[in-house]
Protein backbone atom coordinates (compact mmCIF):
# COMPACT_ATOMS: atom_id res chain seq x y z
CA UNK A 1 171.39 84.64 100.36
CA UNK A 2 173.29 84.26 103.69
CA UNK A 3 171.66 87.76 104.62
CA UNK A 4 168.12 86.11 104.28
CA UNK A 5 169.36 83.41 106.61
CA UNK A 6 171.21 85.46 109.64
CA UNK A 7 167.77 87.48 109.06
CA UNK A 8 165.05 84.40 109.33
CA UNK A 9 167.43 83.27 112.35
CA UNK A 10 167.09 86.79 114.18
CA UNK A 11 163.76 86.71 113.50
CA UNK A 12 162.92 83.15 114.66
CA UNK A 13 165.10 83.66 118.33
CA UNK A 14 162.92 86.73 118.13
CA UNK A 15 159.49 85.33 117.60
CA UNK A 16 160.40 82.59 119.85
CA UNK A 17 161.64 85.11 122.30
CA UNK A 18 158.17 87.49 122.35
CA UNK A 19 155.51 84.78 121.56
CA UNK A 20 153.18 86.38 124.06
CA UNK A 21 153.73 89.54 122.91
CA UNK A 22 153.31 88.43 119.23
CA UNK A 23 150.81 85.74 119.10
CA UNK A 24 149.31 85.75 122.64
CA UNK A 25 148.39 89.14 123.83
CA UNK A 26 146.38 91.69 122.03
CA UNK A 27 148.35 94.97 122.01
CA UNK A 28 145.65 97.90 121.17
CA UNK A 29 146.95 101.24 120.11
CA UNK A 30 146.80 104.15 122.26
CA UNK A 31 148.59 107.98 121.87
CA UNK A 32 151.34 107.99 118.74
CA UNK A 33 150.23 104.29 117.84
CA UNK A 34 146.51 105.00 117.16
CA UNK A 35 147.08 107.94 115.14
CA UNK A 36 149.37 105.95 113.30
CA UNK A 37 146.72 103.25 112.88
CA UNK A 38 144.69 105.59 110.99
CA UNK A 39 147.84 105.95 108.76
CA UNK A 40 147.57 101.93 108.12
CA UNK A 41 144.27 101.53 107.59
CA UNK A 42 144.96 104.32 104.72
CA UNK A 43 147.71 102.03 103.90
CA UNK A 44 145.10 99.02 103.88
CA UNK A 45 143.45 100.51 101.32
CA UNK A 46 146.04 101.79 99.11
CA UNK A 47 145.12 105.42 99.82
CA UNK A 48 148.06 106.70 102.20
CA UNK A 49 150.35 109.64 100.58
CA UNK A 50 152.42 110.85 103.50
CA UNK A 51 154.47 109.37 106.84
CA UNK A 52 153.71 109.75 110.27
CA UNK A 53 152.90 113.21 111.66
CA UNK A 54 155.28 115.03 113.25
CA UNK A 55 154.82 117.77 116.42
CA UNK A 56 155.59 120.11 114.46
CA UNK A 57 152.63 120.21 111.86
CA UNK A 58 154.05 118.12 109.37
CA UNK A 59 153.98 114.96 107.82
CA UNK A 60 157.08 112.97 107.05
CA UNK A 61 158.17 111.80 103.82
CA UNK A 62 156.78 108.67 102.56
CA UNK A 63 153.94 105.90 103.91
CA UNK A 64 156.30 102.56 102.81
CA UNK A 65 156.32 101.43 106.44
CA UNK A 66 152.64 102.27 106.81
CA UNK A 67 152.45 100.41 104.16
CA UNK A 68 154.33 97.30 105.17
CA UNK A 69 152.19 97.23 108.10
CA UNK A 70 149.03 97.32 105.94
CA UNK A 71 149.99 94.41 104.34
CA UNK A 72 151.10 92.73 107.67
CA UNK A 73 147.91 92.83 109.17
CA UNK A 74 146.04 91.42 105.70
CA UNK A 75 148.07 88.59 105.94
CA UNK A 76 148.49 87.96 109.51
CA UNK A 77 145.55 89.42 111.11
CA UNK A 78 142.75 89.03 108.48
CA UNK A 79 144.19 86.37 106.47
CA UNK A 80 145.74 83.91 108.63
CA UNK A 81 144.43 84.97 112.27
CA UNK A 82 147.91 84.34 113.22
CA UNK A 83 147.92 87.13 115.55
CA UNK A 84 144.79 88.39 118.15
CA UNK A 85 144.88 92.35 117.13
CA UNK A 86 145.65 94.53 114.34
CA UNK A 87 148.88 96.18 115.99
CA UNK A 88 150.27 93.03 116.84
CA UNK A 89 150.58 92.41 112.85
CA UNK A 90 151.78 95.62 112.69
CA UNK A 91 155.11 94.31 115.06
CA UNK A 92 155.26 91.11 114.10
CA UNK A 93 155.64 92.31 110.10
CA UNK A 94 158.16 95.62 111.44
CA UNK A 95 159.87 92.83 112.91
CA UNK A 96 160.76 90.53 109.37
CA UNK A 97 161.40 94.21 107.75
CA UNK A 98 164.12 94.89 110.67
CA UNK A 99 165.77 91.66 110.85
CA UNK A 100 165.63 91.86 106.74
CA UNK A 101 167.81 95.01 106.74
CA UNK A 102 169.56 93.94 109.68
CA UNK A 103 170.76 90.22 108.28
CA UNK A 104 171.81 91.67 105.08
CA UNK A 105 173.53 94.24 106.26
CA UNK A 106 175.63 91.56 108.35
CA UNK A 107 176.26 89.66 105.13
CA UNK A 108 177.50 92.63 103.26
CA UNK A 109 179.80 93.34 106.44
CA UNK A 110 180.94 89.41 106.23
CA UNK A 111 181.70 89.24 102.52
CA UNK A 112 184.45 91.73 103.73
CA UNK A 113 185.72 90.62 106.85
CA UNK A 114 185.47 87.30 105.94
CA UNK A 115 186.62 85.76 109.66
CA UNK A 116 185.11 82.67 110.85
CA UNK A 117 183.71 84.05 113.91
CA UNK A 118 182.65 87.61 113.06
CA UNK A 119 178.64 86.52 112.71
CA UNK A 120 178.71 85.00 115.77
CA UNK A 121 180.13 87.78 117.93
CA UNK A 122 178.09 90.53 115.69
CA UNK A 123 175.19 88.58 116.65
CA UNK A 124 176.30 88.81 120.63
CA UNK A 125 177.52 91.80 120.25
CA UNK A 126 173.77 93.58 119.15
CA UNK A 127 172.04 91.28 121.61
CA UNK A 128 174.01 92.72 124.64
CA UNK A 129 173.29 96.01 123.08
CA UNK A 130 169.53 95.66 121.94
CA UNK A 131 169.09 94.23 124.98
CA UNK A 132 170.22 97.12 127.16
CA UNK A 133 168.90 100.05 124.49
CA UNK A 134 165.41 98.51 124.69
CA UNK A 135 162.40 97.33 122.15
CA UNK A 136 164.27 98.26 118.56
CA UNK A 137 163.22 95.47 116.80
CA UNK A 138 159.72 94.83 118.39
CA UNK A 139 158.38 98.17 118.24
CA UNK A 140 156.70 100.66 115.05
CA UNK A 141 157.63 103.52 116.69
CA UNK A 142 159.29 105.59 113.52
CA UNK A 143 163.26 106.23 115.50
CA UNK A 144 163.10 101.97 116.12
CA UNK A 145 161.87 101.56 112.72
CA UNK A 146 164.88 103.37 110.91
CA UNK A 147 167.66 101.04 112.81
CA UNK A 148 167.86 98.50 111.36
CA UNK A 149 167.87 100.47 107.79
CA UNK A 150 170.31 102.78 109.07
CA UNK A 151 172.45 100.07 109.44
CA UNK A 152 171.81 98.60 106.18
CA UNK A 153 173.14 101.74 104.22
CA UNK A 154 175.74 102.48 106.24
CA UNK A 155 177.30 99.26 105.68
CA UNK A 156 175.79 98.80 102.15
CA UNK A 157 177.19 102.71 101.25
CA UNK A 158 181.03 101.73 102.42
CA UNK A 159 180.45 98.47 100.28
CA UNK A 160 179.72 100.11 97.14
CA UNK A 161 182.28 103.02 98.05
CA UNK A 162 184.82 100.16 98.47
CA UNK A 163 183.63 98.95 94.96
CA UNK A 164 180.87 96.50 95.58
CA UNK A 165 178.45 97.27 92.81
CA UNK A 166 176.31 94.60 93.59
CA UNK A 167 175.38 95.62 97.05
CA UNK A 168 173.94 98.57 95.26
CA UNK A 169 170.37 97.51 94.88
CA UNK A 170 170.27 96.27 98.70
CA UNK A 171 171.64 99.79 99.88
CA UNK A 172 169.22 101.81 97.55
CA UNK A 173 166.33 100.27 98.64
CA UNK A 174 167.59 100.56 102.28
CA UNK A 175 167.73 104.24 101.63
CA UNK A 176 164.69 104.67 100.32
CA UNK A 177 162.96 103.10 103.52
CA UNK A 178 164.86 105.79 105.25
CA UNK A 179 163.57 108.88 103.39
CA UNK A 180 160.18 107.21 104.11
CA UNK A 181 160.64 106.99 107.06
CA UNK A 182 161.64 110.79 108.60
CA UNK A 183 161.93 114.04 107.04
CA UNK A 184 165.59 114.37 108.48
CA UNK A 185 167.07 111.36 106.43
CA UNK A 186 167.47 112.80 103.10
């Protein structure tokens, strides 16, 4: 439960943080991003099988992001007209999924540190860092997009190691995004 909070919180400085971005300005896909479009609007309609291409004449793993972003822009784009373009639902709903994974893997790293102040400097700690790597959590592009699950196993994997069987679940599932995501995670 704390993980779903420390995420909602990244996600709401975030929001707040690229409003325009988000909510104001209509981003329209060009290059990697359009092809990928045609991915989601498989994804829209349930019919996507593969990932995103790669240069050399393949297709990664899985579709889950494609179709995450599928059901972003039904629900923010078509749905709610919260946003003013298609691939601005597509960030805005990479964004929850990466500040998801990346709040609970900061609770699973806090039930075992268990300091007062370790959330706090975590938190300052990736903002001086996210802010000099670049767009990781606003951004579909498929190396931003497997941060934040990255993260997620690795700290979910030396919970479970450690003996935490009930971050199990949390670190499968972050997994799984993972082999979805590129052909070199499994």
């Amino acid at each position: 439960m704390r993980g779903l909070w420390i995420g909602l919180a990244v996600f709401a400085v975030l929001a707040v943080v690229n409003r325009s971005l988000l909510f104001v300005e209509p981003w329209f896909e060009s290059a990697d991003y359009a092809v990928n479009a045609i991915q989601i609007e498989r994804a829209r309609h349930l019919q996507a099988i593969h990932g995103n291409y790669s240069q050399f004449d393949f297709y990664h793993p899985g579709p889950a992001f494609f179709y995450v972003y599928a059901l972003g822009e039904q629900v923010f784009y078509r749905w709610l007209h919260l946003v003013p373009a298609p691939h601005n639902a597509h960030v805005l709903a990479g964004l929850i999924l990466q500040c998801f994974f990346f709040g609970a893997g900061l609770a699973m790293a806090d039930q075992w540190i268990r300091r007062p102040l370790f959330i706090p400097l975590a938190l300052l700690a990736t903002t001086i860092h996210l802010t000099l790597a670049g767009s990781a959590f606003i951004d579909i592009w498929p190396p931003h997009v497997l941060l934040m699950p990255f993260f997620c196993v690795m700290v979910g994997a030396a919970s479970v190691a450690a003996g935490r069987i009930r971050h199990l679940p949390l670190t499968v599932l972050a997994g799984c995004s993972l082999v979805h995501g590129h052909v070199a995670q499994p």
